[in-house]
N, C-alpha and C. Protein backbone atom coordinates (compact mmCIF):
# COMPACT_ATOMS: atom_id res chain seq x y z
N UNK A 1 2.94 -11.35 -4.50
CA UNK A 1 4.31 -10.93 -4.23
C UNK A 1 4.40 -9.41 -4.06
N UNK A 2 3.71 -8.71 -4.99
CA UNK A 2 3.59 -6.93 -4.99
C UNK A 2 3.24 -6.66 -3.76
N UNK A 3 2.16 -7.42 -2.65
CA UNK A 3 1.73 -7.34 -1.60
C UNK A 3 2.75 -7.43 -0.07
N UNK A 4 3.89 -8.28 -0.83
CA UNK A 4 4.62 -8.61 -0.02
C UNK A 4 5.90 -7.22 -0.02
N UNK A 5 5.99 -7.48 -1.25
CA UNK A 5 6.84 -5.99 -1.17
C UNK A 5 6.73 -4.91 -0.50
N UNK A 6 5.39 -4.21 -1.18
CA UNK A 6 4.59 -3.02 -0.39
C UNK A 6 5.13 -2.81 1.20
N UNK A 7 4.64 -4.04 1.69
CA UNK A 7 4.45 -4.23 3.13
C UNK A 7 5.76 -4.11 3.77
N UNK A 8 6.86 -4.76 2.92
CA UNK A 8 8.25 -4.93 3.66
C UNK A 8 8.98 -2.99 3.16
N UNK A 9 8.59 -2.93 2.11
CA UNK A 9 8.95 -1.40 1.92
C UNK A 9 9.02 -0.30 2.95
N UNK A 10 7.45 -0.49 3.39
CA UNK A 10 6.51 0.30 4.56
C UNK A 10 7.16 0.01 6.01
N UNK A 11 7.30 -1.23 6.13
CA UNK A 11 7.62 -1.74 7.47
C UNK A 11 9.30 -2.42 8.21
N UNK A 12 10.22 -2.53 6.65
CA UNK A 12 10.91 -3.04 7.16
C UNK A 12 11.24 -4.45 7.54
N UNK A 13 10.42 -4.88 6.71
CA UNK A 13 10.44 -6.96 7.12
C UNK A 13 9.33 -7.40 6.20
N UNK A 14 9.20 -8.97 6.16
CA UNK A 14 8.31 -9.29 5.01
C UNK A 14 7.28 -9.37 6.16
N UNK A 15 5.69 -9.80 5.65
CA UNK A 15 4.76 -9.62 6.75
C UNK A 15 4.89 -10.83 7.65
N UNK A 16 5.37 -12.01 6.89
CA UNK A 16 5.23 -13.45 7.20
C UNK A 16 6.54 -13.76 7.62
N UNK A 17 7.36 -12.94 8.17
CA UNK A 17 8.72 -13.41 8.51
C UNK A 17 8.63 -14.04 9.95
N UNK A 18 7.52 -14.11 10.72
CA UNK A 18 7.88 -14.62 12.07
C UNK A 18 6.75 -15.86 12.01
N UNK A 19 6.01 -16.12 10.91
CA UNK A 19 4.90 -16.45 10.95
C UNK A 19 5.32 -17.96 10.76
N UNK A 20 3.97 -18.90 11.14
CA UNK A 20 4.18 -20.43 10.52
C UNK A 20 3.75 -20.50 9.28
N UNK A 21 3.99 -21.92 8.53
CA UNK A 21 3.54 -22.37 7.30
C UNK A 21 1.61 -21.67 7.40
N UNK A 22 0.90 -22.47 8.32
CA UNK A 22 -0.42 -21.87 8.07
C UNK A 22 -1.09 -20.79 8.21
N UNK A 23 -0.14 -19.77 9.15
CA UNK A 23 -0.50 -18.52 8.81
C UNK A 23 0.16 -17.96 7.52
N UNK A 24 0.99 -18.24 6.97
CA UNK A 24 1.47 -17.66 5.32
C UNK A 24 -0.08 -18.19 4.66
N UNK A 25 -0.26 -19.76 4.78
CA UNK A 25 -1.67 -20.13 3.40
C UNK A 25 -2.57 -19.41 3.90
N UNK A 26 -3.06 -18.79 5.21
CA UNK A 26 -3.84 -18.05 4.98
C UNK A 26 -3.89 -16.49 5.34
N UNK A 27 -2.59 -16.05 5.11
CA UNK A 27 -2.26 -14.88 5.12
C UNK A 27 -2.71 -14.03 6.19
N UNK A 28 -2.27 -14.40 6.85
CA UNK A 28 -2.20 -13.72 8.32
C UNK A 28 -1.13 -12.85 9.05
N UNK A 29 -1.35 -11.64 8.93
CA UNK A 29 -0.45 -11.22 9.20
C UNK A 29 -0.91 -9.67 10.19
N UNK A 30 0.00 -8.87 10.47
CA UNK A 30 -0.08 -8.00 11.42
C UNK A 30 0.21 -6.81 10.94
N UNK A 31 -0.21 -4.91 10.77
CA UNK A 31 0.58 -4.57 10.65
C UNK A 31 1.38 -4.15 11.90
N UNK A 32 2.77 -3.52 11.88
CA UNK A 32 3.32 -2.94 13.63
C UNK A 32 2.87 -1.65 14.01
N UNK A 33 2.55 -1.31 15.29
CA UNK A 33 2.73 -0.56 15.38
C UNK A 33 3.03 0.46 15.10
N UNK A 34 2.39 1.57 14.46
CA UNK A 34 2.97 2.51 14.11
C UNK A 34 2.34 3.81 14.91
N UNK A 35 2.93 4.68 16.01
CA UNK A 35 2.94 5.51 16.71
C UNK A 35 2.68 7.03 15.70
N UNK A 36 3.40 7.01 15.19
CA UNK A 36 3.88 8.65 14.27
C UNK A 36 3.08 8.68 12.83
N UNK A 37 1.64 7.64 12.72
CA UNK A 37 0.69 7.39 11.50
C UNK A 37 1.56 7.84 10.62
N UNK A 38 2.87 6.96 10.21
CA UNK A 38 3.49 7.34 8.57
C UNK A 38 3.02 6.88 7.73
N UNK A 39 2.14 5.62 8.10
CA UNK A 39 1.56 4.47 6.89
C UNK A 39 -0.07 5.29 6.93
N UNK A 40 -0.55 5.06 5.42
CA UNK A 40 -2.31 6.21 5.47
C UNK A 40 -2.35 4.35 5.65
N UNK A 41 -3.64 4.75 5.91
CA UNK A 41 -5.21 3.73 6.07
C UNK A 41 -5.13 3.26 4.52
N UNK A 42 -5.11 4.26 3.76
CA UNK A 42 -5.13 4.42 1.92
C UNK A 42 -4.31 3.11 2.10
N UNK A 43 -3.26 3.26 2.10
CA UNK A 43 -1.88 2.00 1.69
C UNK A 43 -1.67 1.13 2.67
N UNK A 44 -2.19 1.47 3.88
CA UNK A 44 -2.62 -0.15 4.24
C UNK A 44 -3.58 -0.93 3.86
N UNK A 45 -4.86 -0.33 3.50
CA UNK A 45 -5.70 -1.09 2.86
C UNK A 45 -5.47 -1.57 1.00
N UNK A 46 -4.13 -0.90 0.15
CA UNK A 46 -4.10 -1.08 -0.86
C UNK A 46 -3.12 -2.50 -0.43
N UNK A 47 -2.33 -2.65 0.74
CA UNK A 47 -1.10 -3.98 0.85
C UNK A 47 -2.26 -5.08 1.14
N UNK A 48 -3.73 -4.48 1.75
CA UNK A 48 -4.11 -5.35 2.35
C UNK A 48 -4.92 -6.55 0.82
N UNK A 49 -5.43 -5.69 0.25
CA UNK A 49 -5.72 -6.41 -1.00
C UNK A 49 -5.11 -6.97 -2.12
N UNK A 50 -3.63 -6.47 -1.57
CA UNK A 50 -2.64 -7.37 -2.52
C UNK A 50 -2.45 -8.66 -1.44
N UNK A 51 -2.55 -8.54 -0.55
CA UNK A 51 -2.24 -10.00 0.24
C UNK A 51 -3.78 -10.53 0.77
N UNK A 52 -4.29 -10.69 -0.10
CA UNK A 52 -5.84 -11.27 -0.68
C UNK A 52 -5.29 -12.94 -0.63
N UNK A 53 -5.74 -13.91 0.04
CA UNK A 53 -5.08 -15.25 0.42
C UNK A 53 -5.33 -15.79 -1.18
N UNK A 54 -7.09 -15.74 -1.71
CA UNK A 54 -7.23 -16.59 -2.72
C UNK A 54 -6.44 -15.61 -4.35
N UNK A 55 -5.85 -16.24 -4.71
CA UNK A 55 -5.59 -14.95 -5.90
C UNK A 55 -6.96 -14.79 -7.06
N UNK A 56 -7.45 -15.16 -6.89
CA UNK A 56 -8.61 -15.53 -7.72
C UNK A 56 -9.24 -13.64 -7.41
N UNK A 57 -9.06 -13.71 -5.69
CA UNK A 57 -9.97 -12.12 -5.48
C UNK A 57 -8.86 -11.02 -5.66
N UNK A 58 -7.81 -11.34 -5.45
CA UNK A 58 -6.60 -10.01 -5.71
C UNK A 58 -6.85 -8.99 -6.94
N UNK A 59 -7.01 -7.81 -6.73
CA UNK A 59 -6.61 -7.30 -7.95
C UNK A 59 -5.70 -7.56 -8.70
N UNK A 60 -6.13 -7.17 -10.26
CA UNK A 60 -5.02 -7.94 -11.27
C UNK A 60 -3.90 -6.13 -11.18
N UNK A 61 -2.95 -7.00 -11.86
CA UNK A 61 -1.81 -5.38 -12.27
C UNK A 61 -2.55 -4.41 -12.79
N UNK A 62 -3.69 -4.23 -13.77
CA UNK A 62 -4.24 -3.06 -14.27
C UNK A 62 -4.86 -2.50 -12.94
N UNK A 63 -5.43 -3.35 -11.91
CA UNK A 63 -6.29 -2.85 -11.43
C UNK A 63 -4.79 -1.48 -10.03
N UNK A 64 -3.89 -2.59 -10.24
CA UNK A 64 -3.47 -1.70 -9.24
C UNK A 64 -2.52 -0.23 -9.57
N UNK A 65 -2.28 -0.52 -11.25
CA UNK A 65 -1.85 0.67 -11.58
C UNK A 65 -2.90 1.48 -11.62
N UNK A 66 -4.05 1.04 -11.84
CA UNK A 66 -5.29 2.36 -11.78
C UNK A 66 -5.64 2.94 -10.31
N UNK A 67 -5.38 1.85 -9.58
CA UNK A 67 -5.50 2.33 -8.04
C UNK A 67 -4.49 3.83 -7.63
N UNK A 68 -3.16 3.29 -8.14
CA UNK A 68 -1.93 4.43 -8.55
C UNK A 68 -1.95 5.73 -9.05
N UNK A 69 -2.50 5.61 -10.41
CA UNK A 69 -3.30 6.47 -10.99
C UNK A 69 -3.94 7.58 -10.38
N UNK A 70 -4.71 7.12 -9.81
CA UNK A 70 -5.86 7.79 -9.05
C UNK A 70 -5.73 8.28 -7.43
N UNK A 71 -4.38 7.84 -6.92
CA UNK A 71 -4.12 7.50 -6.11
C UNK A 71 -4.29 9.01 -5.23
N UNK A 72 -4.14 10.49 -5.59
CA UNK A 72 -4.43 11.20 -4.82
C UNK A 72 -6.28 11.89 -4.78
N UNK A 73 -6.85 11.27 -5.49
CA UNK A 73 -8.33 11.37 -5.96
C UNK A 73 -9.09 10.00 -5.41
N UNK A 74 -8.78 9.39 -4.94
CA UNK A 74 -9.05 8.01 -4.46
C UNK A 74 -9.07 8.07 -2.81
N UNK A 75 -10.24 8.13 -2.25
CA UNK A 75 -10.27 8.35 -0.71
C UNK A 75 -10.58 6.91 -0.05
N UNK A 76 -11.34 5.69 -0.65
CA UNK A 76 -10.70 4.36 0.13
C UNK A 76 -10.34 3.28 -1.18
N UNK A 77 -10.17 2.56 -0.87
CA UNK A 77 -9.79 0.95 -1.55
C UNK A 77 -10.88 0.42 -0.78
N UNK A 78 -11.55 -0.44 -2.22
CA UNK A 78 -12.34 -1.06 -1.22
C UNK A 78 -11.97 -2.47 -0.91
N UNK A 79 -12.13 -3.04 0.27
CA UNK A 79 -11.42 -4.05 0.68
C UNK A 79 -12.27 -5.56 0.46
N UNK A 80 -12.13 -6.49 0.12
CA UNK A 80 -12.39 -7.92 -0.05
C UNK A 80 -12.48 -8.20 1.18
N UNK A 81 -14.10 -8.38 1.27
CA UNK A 81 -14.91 -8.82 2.59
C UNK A 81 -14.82 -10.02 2.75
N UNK A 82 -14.70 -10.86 1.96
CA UNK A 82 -14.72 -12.44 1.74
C UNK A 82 -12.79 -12.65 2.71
N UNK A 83 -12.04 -11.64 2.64
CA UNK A 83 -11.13 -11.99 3.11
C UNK A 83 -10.87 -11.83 4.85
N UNK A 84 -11.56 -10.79 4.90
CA UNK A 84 -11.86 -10.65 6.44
C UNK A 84 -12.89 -11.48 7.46
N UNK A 85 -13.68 -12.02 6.51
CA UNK A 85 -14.46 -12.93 7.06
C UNK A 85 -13.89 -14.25 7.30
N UNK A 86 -12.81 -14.56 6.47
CA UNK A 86 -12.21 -15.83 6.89
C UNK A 86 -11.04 -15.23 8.29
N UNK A 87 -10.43 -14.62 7.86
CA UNK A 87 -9.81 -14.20 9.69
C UNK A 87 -10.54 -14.13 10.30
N UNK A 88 -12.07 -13.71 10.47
CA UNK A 88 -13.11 -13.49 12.01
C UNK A 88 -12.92 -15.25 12.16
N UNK A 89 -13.30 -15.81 11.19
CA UNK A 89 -13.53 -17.25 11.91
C UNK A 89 -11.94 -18.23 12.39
N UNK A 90 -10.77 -17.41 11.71
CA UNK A 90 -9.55 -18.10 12.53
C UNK A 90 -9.34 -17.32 13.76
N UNK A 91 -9.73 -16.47 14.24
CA UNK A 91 -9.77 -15.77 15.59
C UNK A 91 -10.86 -16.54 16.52
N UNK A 92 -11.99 -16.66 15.91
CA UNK A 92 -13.06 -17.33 16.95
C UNK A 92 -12.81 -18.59 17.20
């Protein structure tokens, strides 16, 4: 849900508002366009690991207040490969 927030904060809409039932279960989503880079790479990749499909891989709340924390000393998030690998294979 924190993932969902983030994203609608940033963007203005939830990520899954145009989406079907099976792109929500497997969390598929887009970010828009953004022309004028207001969103960092940093906080798209921190929404991107809150909207981690299995919750099993999501960071827990400690992990993301420490992400916070650290947040101007912190140059990437590292991202859950296991989650991008399941989008390569709903694209192919």
């Amino acid at each position: 849900m924190l993932g969902c927030i983030a994203y609608s904060l940033c963007y203005f809409r939830h990520p899954f508002q145009d989406s079907q039932k099976l792109a929500i279960v497997n969390a598929f989503y887009q970010f828009p366009a953004d022309p004028k880079n207001r969103i960092s790479e940093k906080l798209k990749d921190l929404i991107r690991v809150m909207l981690t499909p299995d919750p099993r891989l999501r960071p827990s709340i400690h992990q993301i207040f420490d992400y916070l924390e650290k947040w101007e000393s912190l140059h990437t998030i590292v991202l859950n490969v296991r989650k991008y690998m399941h989008i390569l294979k709903l694209i192919k």
